[in-house]
Structure formats: C-alpha cells, structure tokens
Protein backbone atom coordinates (compact mmCIF):
# COMPACT_ATOMS: atom_id res chain seq x y z
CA UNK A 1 98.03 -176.25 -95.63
CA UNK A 2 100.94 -175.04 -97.84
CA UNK A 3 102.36 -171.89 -97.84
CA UNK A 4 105.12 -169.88 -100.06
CA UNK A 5 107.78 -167.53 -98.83
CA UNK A 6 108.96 -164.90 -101.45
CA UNK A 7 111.92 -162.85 -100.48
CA UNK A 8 112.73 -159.52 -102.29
CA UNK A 9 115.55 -157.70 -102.60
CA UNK A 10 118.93 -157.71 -104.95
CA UNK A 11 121.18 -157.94 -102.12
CA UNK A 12 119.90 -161.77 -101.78
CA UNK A 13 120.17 -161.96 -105.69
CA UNK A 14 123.95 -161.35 -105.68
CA UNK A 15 125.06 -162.93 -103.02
CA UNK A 16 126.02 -160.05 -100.67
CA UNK A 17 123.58 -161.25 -97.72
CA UNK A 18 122.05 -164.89 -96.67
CA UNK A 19 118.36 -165.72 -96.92
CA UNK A 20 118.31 -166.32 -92.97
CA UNK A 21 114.89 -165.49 -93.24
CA UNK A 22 113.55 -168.16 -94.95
CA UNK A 23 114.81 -170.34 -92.71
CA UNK A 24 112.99 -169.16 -90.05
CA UNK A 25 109.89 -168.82 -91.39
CA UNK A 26 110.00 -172.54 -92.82
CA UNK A 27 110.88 -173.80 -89.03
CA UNK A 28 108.46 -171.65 -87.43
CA UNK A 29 105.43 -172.44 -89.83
CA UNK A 30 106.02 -176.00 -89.66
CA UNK A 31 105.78 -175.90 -86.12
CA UNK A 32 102.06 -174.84 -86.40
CA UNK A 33 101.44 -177.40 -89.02
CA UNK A 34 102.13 -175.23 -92.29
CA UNK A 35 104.12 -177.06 -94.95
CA UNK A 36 106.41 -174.76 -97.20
CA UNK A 37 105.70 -175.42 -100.83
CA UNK A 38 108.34 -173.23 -102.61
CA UNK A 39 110.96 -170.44 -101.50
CA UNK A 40 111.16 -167.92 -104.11
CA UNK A 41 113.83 -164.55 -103.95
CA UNK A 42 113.42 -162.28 -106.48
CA UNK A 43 114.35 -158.75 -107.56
CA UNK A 44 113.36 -155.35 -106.69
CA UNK A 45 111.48 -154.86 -109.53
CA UNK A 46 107.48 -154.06 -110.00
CA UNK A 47 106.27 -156.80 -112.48
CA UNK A 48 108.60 -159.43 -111.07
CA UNK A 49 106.77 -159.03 -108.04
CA UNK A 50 103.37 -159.02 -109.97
CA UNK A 51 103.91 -161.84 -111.27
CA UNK A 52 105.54 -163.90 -108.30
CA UNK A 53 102.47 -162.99 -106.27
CA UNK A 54 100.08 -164.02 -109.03
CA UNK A 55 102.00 -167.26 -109.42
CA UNK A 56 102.11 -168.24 -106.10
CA UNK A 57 98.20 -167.25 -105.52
CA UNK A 58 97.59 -170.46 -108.13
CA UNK A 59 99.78 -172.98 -105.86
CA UNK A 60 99.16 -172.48 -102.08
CA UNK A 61 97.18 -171.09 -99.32
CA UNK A 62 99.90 -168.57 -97.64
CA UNK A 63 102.22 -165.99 -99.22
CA UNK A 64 105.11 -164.87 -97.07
CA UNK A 65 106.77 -162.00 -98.31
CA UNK A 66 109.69 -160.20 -96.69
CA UNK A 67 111.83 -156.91 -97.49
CA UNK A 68 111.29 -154.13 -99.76
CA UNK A 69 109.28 -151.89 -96.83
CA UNK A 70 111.64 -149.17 -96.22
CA UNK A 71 111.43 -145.42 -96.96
CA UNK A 72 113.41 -144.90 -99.73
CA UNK A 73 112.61 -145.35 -103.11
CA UNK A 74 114.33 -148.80 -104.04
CA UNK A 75 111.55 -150.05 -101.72
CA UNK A 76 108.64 -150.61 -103.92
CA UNK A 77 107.17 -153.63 -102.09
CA UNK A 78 104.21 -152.08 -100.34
CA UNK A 79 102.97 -150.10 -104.01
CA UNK A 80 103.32 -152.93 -106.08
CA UNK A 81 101.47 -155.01 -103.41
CA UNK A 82 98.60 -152.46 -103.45
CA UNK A 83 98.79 -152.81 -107.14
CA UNK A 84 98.23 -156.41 -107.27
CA UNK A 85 94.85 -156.00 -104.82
CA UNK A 86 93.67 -153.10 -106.92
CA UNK A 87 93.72 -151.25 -104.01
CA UNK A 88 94.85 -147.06 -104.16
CA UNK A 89 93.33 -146.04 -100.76
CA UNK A 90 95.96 -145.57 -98.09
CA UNK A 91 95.13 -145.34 -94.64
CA UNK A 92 98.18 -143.90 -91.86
CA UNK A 93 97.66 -144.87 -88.96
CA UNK A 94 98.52 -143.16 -86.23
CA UNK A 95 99.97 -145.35 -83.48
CA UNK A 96 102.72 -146.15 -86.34
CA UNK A 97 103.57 -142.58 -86.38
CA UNK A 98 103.94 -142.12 -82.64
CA UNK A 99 105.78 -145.83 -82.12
CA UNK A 100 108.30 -144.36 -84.76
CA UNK A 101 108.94 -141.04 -82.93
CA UNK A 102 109.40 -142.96 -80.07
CA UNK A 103 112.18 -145.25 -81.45
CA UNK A 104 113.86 -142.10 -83.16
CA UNK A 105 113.82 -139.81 -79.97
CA UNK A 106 115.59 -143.08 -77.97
CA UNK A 107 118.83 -142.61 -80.24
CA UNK A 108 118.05 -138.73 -80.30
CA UNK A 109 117.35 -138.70 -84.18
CA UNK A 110 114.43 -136.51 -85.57
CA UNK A 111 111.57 -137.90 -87.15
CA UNK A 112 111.28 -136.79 -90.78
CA UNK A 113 108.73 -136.36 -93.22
CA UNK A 114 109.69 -139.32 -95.00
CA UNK A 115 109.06 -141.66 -92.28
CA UNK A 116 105.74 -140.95 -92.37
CA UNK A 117 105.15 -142.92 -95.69
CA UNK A 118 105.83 -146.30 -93.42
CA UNK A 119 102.38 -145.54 -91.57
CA UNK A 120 101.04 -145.83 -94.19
CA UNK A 121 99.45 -149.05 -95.95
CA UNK A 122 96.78 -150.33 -98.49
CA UNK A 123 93.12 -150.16 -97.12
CA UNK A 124 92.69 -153.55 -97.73
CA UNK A 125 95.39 -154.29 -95.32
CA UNK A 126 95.54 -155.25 -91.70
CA UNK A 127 98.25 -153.79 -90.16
CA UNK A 128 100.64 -156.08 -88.21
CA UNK A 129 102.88 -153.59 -85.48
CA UNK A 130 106.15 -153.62 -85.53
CA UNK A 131 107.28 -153.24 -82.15
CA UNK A 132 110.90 -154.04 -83.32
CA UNK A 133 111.34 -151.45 -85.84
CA UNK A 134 109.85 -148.63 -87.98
CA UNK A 135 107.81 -150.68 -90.88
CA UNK A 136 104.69 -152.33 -89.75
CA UNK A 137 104.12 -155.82 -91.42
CA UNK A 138 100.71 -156.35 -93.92
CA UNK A 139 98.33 -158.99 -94.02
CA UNK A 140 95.80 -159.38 -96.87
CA UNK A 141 93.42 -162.20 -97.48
CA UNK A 142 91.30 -162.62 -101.09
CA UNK A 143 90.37 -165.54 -102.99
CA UNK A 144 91.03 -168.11 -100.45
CA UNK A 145 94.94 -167.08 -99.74
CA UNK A 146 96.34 -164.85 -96.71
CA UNK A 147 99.53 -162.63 -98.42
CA UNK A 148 101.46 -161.49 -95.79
CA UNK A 149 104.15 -158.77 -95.87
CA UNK A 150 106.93 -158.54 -93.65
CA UNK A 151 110.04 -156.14 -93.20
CA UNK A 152 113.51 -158.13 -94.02
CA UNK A 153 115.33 -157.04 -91.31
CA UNK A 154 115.61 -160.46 -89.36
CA UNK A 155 115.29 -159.41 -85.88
CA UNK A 156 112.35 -157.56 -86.94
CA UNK A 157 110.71 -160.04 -88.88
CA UNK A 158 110.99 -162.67 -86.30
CA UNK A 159 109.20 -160.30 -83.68
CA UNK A 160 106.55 -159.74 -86.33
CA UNK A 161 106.29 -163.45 -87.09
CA UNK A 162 105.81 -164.72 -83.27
CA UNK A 163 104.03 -162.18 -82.14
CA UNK A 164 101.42 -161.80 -84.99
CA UNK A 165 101.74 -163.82 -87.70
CA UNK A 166 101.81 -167.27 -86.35
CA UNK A 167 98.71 -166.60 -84.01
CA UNK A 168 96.45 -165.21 -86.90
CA UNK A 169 97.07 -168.37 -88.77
CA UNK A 170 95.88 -170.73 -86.46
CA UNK A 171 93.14 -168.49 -85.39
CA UNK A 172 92.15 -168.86 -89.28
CA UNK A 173 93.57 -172.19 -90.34
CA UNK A 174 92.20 -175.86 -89.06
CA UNK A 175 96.32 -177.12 -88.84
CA UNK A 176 97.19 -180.57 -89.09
CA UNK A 177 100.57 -181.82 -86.98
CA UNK A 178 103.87 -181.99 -88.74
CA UNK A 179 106.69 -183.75 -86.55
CA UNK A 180 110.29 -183.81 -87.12
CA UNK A 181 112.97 -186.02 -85.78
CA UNK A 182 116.24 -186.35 -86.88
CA UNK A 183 119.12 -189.24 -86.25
CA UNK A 184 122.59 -188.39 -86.26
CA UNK A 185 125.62 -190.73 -87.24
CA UNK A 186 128.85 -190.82 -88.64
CA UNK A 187 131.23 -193.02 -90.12
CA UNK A 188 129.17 -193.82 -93.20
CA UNK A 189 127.81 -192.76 -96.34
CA UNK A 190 124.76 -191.94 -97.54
CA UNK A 191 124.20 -195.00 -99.96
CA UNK A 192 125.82 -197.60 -97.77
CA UNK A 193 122.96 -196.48 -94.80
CA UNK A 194 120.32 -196.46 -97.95
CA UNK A 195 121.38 -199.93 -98.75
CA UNK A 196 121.07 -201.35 -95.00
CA UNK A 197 117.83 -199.67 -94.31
CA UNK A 198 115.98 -200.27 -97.59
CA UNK A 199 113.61 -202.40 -96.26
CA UNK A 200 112.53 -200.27 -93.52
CA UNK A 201 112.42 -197.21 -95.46
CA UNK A 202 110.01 -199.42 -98.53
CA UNK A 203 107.32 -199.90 -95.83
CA UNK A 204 107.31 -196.69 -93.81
CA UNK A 205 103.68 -195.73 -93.91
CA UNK A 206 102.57 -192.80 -96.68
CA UNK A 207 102.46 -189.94 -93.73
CA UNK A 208 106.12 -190.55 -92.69
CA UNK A 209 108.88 -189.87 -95.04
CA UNK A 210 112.64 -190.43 -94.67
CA UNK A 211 115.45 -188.15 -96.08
CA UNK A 212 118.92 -187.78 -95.95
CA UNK A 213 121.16 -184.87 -95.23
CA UNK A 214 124.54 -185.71 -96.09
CA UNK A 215 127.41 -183.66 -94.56
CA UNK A 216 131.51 -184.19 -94.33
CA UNK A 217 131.76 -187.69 -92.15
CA UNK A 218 128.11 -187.54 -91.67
CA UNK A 219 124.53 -187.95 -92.73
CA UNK A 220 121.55 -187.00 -90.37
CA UNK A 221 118.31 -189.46 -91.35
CA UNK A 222 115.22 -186.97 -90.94
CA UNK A 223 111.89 -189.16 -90.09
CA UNK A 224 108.65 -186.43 -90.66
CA UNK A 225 105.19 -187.18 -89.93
CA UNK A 226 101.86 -185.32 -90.86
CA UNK A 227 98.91 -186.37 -89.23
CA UNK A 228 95.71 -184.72 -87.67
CA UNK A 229 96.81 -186.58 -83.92
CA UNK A 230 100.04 -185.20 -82.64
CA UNK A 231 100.25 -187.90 -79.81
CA UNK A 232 99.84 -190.84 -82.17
CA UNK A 233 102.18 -189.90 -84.70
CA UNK A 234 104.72 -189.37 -81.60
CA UNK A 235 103.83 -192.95 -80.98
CA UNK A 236 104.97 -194.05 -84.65
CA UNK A 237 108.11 -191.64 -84.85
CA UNK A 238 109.49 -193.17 -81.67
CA UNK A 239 108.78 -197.21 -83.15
CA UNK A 240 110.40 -196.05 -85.90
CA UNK A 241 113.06 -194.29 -84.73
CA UNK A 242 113.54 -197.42 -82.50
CA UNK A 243 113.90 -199.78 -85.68
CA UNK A 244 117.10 -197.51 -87.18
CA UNK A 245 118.73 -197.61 -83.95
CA UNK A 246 118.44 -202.09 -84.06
CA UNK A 247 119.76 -201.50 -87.71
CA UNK A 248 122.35 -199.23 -87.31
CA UNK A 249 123.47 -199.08 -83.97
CA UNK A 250 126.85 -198.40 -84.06
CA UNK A 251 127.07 -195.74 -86.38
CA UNK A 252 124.56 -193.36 -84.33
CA UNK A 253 125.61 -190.87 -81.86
CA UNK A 254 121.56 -189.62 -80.92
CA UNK A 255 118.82 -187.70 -82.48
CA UNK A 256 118.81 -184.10 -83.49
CA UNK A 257 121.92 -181.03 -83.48
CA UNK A 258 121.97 -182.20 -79.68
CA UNK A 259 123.44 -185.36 -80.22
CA UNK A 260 126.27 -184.15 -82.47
CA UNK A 261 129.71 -186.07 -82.64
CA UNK A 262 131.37 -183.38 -80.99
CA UNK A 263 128.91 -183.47 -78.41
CA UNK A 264 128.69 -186.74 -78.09
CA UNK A 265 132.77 -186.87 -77.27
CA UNK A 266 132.44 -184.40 -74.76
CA UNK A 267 129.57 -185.92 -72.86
CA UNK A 268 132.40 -189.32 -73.27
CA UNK A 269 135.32 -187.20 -71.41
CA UNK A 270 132.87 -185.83 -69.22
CA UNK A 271 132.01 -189.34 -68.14
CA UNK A 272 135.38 -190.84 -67.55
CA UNK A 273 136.62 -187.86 -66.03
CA UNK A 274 139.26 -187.18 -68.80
CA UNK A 275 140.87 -184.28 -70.98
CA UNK A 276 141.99 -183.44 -74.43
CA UNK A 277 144.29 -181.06 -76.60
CA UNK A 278 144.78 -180.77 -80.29
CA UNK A 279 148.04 -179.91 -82.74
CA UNK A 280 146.53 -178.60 -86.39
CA UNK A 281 148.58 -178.10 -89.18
CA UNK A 282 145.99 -177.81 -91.88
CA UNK A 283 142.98 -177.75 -90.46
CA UNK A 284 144.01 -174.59 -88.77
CA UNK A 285 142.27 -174.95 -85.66
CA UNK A 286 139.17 -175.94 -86.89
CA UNK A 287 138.88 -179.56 -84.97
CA UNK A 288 139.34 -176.86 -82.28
CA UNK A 289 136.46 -174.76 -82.84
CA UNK A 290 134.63 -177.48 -83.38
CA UNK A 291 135.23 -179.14 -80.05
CA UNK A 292 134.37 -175.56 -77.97
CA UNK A 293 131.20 -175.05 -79.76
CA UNK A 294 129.68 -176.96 -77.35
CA UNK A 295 129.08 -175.63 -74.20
CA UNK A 296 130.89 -176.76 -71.31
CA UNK A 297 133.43 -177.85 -73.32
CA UNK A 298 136.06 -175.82 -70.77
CA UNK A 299 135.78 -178.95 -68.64
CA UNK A 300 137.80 -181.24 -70.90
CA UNK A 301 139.24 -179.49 -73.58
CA UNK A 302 142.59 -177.66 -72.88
CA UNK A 303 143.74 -176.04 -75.91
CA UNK A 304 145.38 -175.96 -78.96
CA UNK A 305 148.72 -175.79 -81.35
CA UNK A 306 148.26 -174.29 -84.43
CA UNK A 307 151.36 -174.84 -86.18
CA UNK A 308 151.14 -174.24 -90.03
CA UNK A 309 154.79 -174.11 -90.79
CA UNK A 310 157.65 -176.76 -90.42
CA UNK A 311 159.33 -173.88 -88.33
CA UNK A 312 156.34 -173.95 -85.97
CA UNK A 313 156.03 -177.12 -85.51
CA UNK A 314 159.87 -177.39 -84.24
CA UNK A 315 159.21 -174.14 -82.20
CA UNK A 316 156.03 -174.53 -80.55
CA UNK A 317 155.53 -178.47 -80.77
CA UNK A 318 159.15 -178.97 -79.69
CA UNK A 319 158.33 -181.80 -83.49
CA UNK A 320 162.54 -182.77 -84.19
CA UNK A 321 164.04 -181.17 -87.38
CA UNK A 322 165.48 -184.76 -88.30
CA UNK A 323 162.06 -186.10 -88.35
CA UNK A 324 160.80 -183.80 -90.76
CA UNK A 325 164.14 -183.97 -93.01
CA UNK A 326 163.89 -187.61 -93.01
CA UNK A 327 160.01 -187.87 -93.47
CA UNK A 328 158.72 -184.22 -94.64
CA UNK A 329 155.89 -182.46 -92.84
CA UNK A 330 153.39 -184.70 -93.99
CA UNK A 331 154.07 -188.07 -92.35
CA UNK A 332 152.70 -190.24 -89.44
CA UNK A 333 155.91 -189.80 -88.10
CA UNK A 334 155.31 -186.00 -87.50
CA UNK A 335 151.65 -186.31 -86.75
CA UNK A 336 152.77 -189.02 -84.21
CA UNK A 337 155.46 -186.53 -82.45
CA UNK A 338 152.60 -183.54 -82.94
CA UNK A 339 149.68 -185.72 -80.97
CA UNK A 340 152.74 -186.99 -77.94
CA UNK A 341 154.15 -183.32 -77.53
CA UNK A 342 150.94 -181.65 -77.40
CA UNK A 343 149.66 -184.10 -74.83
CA UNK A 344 153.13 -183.43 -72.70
CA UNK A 345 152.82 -179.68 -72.76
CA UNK A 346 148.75 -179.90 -71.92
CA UNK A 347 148.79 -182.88 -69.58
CA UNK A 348 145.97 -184.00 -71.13
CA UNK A 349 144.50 -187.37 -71.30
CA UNK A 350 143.80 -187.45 -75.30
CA UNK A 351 145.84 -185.59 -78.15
CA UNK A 352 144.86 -185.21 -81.50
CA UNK A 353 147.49 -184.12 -83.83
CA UNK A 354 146.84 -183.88 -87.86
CA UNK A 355 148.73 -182.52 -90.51
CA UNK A 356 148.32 -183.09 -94.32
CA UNK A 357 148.11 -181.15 -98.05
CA UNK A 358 145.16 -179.59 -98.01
CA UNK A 359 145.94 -178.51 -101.38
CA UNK A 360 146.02 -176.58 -104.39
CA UNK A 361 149.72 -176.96 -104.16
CA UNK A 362 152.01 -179.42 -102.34
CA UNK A 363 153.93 -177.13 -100.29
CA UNK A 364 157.87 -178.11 -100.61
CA UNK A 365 157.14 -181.99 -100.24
CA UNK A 366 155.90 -184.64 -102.59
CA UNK A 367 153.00 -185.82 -101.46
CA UNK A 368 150.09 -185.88 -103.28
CA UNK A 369 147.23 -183.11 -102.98
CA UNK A 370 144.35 -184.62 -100.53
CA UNK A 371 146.86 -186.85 -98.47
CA UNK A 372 146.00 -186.79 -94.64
CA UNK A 373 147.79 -187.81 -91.34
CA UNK A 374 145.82 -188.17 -87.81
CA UNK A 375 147.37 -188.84 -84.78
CA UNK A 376 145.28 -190.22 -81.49
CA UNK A 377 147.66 -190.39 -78.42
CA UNK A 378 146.08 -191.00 -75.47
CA UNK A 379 147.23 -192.90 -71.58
CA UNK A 380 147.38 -196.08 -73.24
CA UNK A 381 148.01 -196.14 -77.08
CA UNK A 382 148.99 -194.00 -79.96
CA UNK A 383 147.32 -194.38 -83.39
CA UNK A 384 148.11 -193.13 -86.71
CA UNK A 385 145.92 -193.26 -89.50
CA UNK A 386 146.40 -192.58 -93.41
CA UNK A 387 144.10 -191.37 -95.48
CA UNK A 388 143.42 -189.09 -98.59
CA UNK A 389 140.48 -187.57 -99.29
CA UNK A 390 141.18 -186.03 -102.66
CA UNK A 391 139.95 -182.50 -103.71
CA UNK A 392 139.14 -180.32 -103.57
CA UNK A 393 140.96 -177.85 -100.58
CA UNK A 394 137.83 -177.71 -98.56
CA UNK A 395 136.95 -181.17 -98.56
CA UNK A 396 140.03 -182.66 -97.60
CA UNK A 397 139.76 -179.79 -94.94
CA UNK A 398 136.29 -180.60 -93.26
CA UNK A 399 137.09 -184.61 -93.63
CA UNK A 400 139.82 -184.20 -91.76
CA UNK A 401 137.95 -182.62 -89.11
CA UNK A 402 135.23 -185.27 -89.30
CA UNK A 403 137.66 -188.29 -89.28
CA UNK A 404 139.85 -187.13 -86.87
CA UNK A 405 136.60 -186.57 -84.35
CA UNK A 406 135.42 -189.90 -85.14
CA UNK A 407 138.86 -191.73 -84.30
CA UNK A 408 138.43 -189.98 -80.99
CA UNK A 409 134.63 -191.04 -80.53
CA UNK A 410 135.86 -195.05 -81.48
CA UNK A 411 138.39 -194.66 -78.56
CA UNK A 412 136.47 -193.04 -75.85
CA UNK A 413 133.57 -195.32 -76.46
C-alpha cells in the first residue's frame, strides 16, 4: 500500500516555515503498514494542484494533502479539490458551525459570516471533524484511491490524523507490517562501516533493507522489514540486528534516538557514580546543550564556561595570560588549563574543555581555519587531542561536538 503526501502552501515554498507535517504523516502511516511513495509541496495555485492530484492518482493508493483550508481567499484548496471530482454541490453541515461558535465564544471572539464557508465541503466528501480547530478535514475515494484533505496547522492535523484518518484506513485497507529498527554508533564513517559489513548487507533477504543516515561523528544503520507476519519479521530484525553488533561491536552505543552518545555517557556517569563540566570556546555551549538534552542529566552534569574571548578565558577560567602569549588561544596548552580549571571550580569528576577556529577568519592567531583542540581531564589523566576538521564553520563546529563526546564515551567505558 503506498501512499503520497502533497503539502500546499508558499510559505513551505520559500523557506519561511518547515514541512513538520510530512514528517508525521510518513511516521504515523508507516506504523499502520502504509509506505510513502513521494512527498510533494507545491504552490497555492489552482492547476498546480490539478495536476499534482492527477499525477499522484496514476502512482499510489493514498493522497495526503494538507493546508490551503482556511477562510480567506489565498485558500483555494477545498475549490480546486471539488474541481478535480467534478463535484459543485456543497453541503454545510451543521455540527461544524456550532463546534466553531463554540471555539470562538471560548476566547470571546464573534463568529462571522465568513467562517461559515469552512462548514462547508464537496458532496462527494466525508467530512473528518476537527475537534482541534475550525476547518474540518475531507476524505474522498474514486477510482481505487482515498484523497484525503487535511488543515496544515500541525497540532490540528495530527488530531485529525489519529483520531480519523489512521482508523479509516485500516478499516478499508488489508495492511501489511513495516518494522523499523535503527543502530546507533560513532566513531566511523559511513564507507568504512559499508566496507566491514558488505557481506552481511549482500545477503540480507529482499523484505529487509539496510540504509545509512550519516550525521557529524555518526551514522545510524536503519534495518526495515515488510512482511504480512509482524512477529516473524521481529524474529529476523533481532538475528540481524544481532549479526551488526558481532561485526561492529565497538563502535555501537544501542539502537534507536534512545541509545544516543550523549545518552549513552550519561547512563556511564550515572553508573560509576561520577560528574562532569565543560569550558567552550567555539562551540559556544553547544557540547552543553547537548549533554542536558537528555533527561536526568542534572544528576551528573554541573555546568558550563562559555568563554569566547582570550579576556574570558583569563577572567572566568582563571586560563594564565602567559600561556596564551606564548601559545595563542588555540593550543593544547590552553585547552589543557580550560578542561583542569573548569574541573577545580565544578568539583567535578570529568572536564571537557575545547577551543579552536571555527572559521571564516582566524581571529588574531595563525592557525589555520578548521584547527581543533579537546581537552579530557578527569581523577586520573588529562588528554589532549589535535585535530582539524576543515570547513566549512559549521562543520568544524558540530565535529567538535561529536569528537569531543566520543573522547568522553572511550574514557568512561
């Protein structure tokens, strides 16, 4: 079963809002067993719409279309949709009317005239209530494919989608199971893991497929099964899943978002009992948002310097002026005396301490664009590492992040 979601509206077109939608829908329908053939956004305009519809009729058995269902005039969704069934009847309904009175007289706004043109849909439509907001959502089916029309207001289209739209189609669908699981590691690249798991990955079986999702310092391995028996292909995910983990052990930290590196290093210094701080220079606290995004993460993690500026780093860090005269900002000598004071002033157990040119320029030293210093000091060692990750400005940003978290994951494990 294959489905298409087509999103409307120019705001997506140039850039001034993300398509969260779609990535809803696509989690949600593969859930029930619906694969997503093709994401389309297109513009507010009549014959693009024609013709997306018409298009997408040829290729799949569900249209999902969100936005374009307001009021005002830029909202042409719900005409050109009647267009393309032929259909000029409206019906209002009634319980639309009253549901939007209701949600007006709660914020003490009155109901006007031109509200009343939301109640209103195609006759060959079966309305889908919005008990989230004031558009009600559309489902059509001719010629073997279900269109349905949904508001693009997330919060409203995700009511409209759990409540509704997911029900009807497996009331009218026979669904087959699509599984997901996902490894997560670090340390090493994409083609390096393709090279040690060829073989495995040449005789997976044609229902399971393997793909890679390469991030900064990581790659997640993403094992999917389709199958009509949900317990059996558990059966085969979890041999296979078995197989990566005897291949390459030590660069996974678990499976799925759950399993993270950063949460992976708490659930470490949860374990032994111990505590961490950081000193950024330019990262600008982002190894410290990452760390905090997990929850719980007040039970080991104790803070942060963010010191951007030589003169902050002698101020706040306590980092000696000498040592920066004699070495400039970006040394292992000042990431080394960023980790050890930070650790002093936090009593913590762990310190990491980084500092670097982030680029575009080099900032009153002359070290080259992308170089990087991280600093591990800890109860029983200190480590500095070198590295330089090039351009451009965010790259050598998020790398440092990732390196720096997986020097800390090395020691703790």
């Amino acid at each position: 079963m294959k489905a298409e979601i087509i999103t409307i509206g120019d705001e997506i077109l140039i850039g001034q809002i993300v398509d969260t939608n779609s990535q809803f829908i696509s989690q949600e329908l593969n859930k029930v067993g619906v694969s997503v053939y093709q994401i389309t956004s297109i513009q507010d305009d009549q014959q693009h719409i024609l013709n997306a519809l018409k298009e997408a009729q040829e290729r799949v058995d569900i249209v999902i279309i969100t936005g374009g269902l307001g009021p005002t005039k830029d909202d042409i969704t719900k005409k050109t949709i009647a267009q393309f069934f032929n259909n000029t009847e409206f019906i209002e309904y009634p319980e639309v009317i009253e549901h939007i009175q209701k949600l007006f007289a709660k914020i003490n706004h009155p109901f006007k005239e031109i509200q009343r043109y939301q109640a209103q849909l195609p006759s060959k439509a079966t309305l889908l209530m919005n008990h989230f907001g004031t558009a009600p959502g559309m489902w059509f089916f001719e010629k073997n494919t279900v269109f349905i029309s949904l508001p693009g207001v997330p919060y409203e289209m995700k009511g409209l989608m759990i409540t509704e739209v997911l029900p009807r189609i497996q009331k009218q669908f026979k669904l087959s199971f699509i599984l997901h699981k996902t490894i997560m590691t670090y340390g090493q690249g994409e083609s390096t893991i393709a090279e040690i798991i060829e073989d495995f990955e040449n005789n997976l079986p044609s229902h399971i497929k393997l793909a890679y999702l390469p991030s900064f310092g990581r790659v997640r391995l993403r094992l999917s099964a389709k199958g009509e028996n949900k317990e059996q292909l558990e059966n085969e995910l979890t041999t296979k899943i078995e197989e990566i983990y005897q291949l390459i052990p030590d660069i996974i930290t678990g499976l799925d978002d759950e399993s993270s590196l950063e949460k992976t290093i708490g659930d470490l210094l949860i374990k032994n009992g111990k505590t961490i701080c950081t000193a950024e220079s330019l990262t600008g606290g982002k190894i410290a948002a990452t760390l905090v995004s997990i929850a719980g993460s007040s039970a080991y993690y104790k803070g942060s310097f963010v010191t951007y500026s030589a003169e902050t780093k002698i101020n706040l860090l306590g980092v000696l002026p000498e040592t920066i005269q004699k070495n400039t900002v970006v040394s292992k000598e000042v990431a080394l005396e960023m980790a050890t004071n930070a650790r002093e002033k936090f009593k913590t157990n762990y310190a990491i301490a980084v500092t670097g040119n982030a680029g575009p320029t080099i900032d009153h030293n002359d070290k080259s664009v992308g170089l990087v210093f991280i600093a591990l000091v800890s109860d029983e060692k200190e480590i500095v590492e070198e590295f330089n990750f090039g351009e451009p400005r965010e790259k050598v940003i998020n790398r440092t992040v990732s390196k720096s978290l997986e020097i800390l994951r090395k020691e703790l494990f």
